[in-house]
C-alpha atoms as a PDB file:
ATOM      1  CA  UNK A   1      33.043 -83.933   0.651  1.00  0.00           C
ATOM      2  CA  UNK A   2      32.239 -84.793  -2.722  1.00  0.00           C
ATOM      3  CA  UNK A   3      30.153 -82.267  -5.164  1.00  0.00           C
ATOM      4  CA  UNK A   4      27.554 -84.987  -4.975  1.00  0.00           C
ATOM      5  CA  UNK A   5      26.743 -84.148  -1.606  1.00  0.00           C
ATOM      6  CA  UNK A   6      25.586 -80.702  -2.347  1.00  0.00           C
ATOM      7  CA  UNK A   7      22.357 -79.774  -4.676  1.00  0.00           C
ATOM      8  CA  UNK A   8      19.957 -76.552  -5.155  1.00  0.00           C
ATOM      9  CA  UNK A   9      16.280 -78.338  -3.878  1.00  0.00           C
ATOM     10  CA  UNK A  10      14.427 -76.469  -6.353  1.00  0.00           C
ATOM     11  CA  UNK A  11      10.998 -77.695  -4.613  1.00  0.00           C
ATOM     12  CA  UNK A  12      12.048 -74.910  -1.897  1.00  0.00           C
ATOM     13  CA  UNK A  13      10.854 -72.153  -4.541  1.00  0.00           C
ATOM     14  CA  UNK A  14       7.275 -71.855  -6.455  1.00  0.00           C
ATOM     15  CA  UNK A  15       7.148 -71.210  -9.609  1.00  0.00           C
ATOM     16  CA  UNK A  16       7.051 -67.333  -9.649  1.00  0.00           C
ATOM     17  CA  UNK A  17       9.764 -67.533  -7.477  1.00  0.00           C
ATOM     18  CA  UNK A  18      12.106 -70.031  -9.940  1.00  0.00           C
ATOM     19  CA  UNK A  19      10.974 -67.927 -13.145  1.00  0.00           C
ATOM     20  CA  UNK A  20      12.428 -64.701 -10.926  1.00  0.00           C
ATOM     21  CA  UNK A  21      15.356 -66.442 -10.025  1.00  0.00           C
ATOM     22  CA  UNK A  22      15.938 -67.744 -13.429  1.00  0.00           C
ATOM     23  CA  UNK A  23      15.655 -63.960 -15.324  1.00  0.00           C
ATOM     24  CA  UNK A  24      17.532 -62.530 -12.495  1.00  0.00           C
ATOM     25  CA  UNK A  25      20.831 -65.114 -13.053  1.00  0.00           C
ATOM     26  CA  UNK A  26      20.527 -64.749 -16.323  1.00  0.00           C
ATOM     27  CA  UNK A  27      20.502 -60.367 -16.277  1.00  0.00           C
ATOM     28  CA  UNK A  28      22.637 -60.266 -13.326  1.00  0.00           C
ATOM     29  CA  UNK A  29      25.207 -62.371 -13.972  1.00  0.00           C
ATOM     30  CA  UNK A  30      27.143 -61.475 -17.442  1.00  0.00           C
ATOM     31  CA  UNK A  31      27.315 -58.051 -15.596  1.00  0.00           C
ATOM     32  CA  UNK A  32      30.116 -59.020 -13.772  1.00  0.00           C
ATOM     33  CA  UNK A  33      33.496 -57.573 -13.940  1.00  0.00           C
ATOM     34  CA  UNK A  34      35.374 -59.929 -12.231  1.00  0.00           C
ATOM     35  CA  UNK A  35      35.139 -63.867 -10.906  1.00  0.00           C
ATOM     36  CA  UNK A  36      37.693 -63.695  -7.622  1.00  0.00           C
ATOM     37  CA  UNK A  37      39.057 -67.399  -6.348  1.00  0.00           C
ATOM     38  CA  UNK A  38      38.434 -67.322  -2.725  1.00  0.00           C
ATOM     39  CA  UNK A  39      39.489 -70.645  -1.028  1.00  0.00           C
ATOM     40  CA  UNK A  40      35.770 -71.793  -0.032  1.00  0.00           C
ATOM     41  CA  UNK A  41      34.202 -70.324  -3.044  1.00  0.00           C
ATOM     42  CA  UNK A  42      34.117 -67.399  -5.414  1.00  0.00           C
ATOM     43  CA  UNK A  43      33.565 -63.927  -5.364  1.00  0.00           C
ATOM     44  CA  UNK A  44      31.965 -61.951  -8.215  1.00  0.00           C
ATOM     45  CA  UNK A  45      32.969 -58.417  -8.769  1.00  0.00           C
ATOM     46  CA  UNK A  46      29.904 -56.412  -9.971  1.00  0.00           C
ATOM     47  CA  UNK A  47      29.955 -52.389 -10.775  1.00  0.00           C
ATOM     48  CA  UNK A  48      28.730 -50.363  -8.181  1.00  0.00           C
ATOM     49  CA  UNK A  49      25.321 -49.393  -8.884  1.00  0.00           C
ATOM     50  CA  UNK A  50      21.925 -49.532  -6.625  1.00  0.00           C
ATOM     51  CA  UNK A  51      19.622 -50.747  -8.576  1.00  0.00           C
ATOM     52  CA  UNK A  52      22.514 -53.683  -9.209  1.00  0.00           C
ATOM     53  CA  UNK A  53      22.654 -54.391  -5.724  1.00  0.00           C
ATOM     54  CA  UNK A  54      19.091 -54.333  -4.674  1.00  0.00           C
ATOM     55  CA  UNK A  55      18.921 -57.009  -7.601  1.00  0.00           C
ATOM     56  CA  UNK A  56      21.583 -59.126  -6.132  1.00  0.00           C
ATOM     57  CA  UNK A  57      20.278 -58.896  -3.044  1.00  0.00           C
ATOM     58  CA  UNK A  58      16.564 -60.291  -4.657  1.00  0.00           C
ATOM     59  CA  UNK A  59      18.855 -63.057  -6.298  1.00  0.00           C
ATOM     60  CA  UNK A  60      20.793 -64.548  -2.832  1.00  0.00           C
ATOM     61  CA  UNK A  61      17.646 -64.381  -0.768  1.00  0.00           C
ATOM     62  CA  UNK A  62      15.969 -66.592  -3.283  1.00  0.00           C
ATOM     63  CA  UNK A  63      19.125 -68.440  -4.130  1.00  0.00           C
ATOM     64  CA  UNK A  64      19.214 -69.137  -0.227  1.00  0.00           C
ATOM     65  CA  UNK A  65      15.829 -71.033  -0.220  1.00  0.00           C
ATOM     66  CA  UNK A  66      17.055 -73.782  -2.480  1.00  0.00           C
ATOM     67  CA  UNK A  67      20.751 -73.789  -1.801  1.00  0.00           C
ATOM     68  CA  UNK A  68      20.653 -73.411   2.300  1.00  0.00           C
ATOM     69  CA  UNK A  69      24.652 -75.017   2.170  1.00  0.00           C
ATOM     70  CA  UNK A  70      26.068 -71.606   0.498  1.00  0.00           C
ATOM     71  CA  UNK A  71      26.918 -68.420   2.549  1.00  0.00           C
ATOM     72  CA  UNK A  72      26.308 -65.628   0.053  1.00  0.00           C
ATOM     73  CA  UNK A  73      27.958 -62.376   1.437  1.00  0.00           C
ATOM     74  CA  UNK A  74      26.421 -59.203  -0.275  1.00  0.00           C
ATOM     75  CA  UNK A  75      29.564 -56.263   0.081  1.00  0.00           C
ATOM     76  CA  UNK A  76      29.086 -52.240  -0.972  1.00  0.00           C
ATOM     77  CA  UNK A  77      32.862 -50.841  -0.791  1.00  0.00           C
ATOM     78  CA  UNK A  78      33.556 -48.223   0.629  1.00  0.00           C
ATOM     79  CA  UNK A  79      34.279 -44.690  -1.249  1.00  0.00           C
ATOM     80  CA  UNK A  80      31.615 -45.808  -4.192  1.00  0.00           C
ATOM     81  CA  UNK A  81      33.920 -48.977  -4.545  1.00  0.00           C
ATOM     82  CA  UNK A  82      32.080 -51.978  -6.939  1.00  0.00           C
ATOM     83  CA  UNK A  83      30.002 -54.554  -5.242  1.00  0.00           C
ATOM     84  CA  UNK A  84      31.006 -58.045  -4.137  1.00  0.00           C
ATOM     85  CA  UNK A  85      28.918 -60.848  -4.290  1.00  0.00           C
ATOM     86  CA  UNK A  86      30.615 -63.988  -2.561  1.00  0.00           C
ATOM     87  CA  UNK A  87      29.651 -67.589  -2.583  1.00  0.00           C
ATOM     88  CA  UNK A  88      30.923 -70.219  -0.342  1.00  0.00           C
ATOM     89  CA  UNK A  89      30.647 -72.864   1.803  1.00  0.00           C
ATOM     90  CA  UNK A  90      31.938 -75.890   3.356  1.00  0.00           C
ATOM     91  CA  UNK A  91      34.734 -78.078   1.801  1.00  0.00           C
ATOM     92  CA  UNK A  92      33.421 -79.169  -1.893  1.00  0.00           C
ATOM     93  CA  UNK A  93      31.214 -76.634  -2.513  1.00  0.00           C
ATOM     94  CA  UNK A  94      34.041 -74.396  -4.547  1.00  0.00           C
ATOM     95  CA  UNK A  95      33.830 -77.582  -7.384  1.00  0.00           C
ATOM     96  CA  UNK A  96      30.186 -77.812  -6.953  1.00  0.00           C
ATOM     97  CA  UNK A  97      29.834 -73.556  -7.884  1.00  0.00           C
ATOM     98  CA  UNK A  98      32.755 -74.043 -10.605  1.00  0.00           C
ATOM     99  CA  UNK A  99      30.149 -77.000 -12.000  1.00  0.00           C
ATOM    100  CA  UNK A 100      26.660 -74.950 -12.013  1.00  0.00           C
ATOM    101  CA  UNK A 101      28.516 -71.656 -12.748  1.00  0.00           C
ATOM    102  CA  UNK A 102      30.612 -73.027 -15.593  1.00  0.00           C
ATOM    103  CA  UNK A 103      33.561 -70.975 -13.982  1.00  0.00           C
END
């Protein structure tokens, strides 16, 4: 499948809901520890931290409305372990992520 066949339709969010996204990629993101190479996608390690995680949580249930083709997986480890935000999907989607995440 070719990246082509995958894009984000941002119609599926309203405004407020893009300009949340938007500031929410843009805090959330650079606080990552870690970008792991899973073979249908990526997983981003993230401190472990509650307010963190309620964030990310905000950011895949939004990110779900205009990208319905990922699976994001939310993951607290156990024993106060860091947070794992994973991305993936069917075959193609790893080059589409490595194109809009600049990974």
């Amino acid at each position: 499948m070719e990246v082509d066949a995958f894009s984000c339709n941002l119609s599926a969010l309203d405004q407020e809901q893009r300009k949340r996204h938007d500031i929410l990629a843009k805090d959330l993101f650079p606080k990552h520890l870690e970008i792991g190479d899973l073979p249908d996608g990526y997983g981003f390690r993230f401190p472990n931290n509650r307010s963190l995680f309620t964030a990310l949580s905000e950011w895949a249930t939004l990110e779900q409305l205009c990208c319905p083709f990922l699976t994001l997986t939310l993951e607290l480890q156990r024993d106060h372990g860091p947070i794992w935000l994973k991305a993936t999907g069917k075959d193609g989607v790893k080059d589409f992520l490595r194109l809009e995440l600049a990974i």
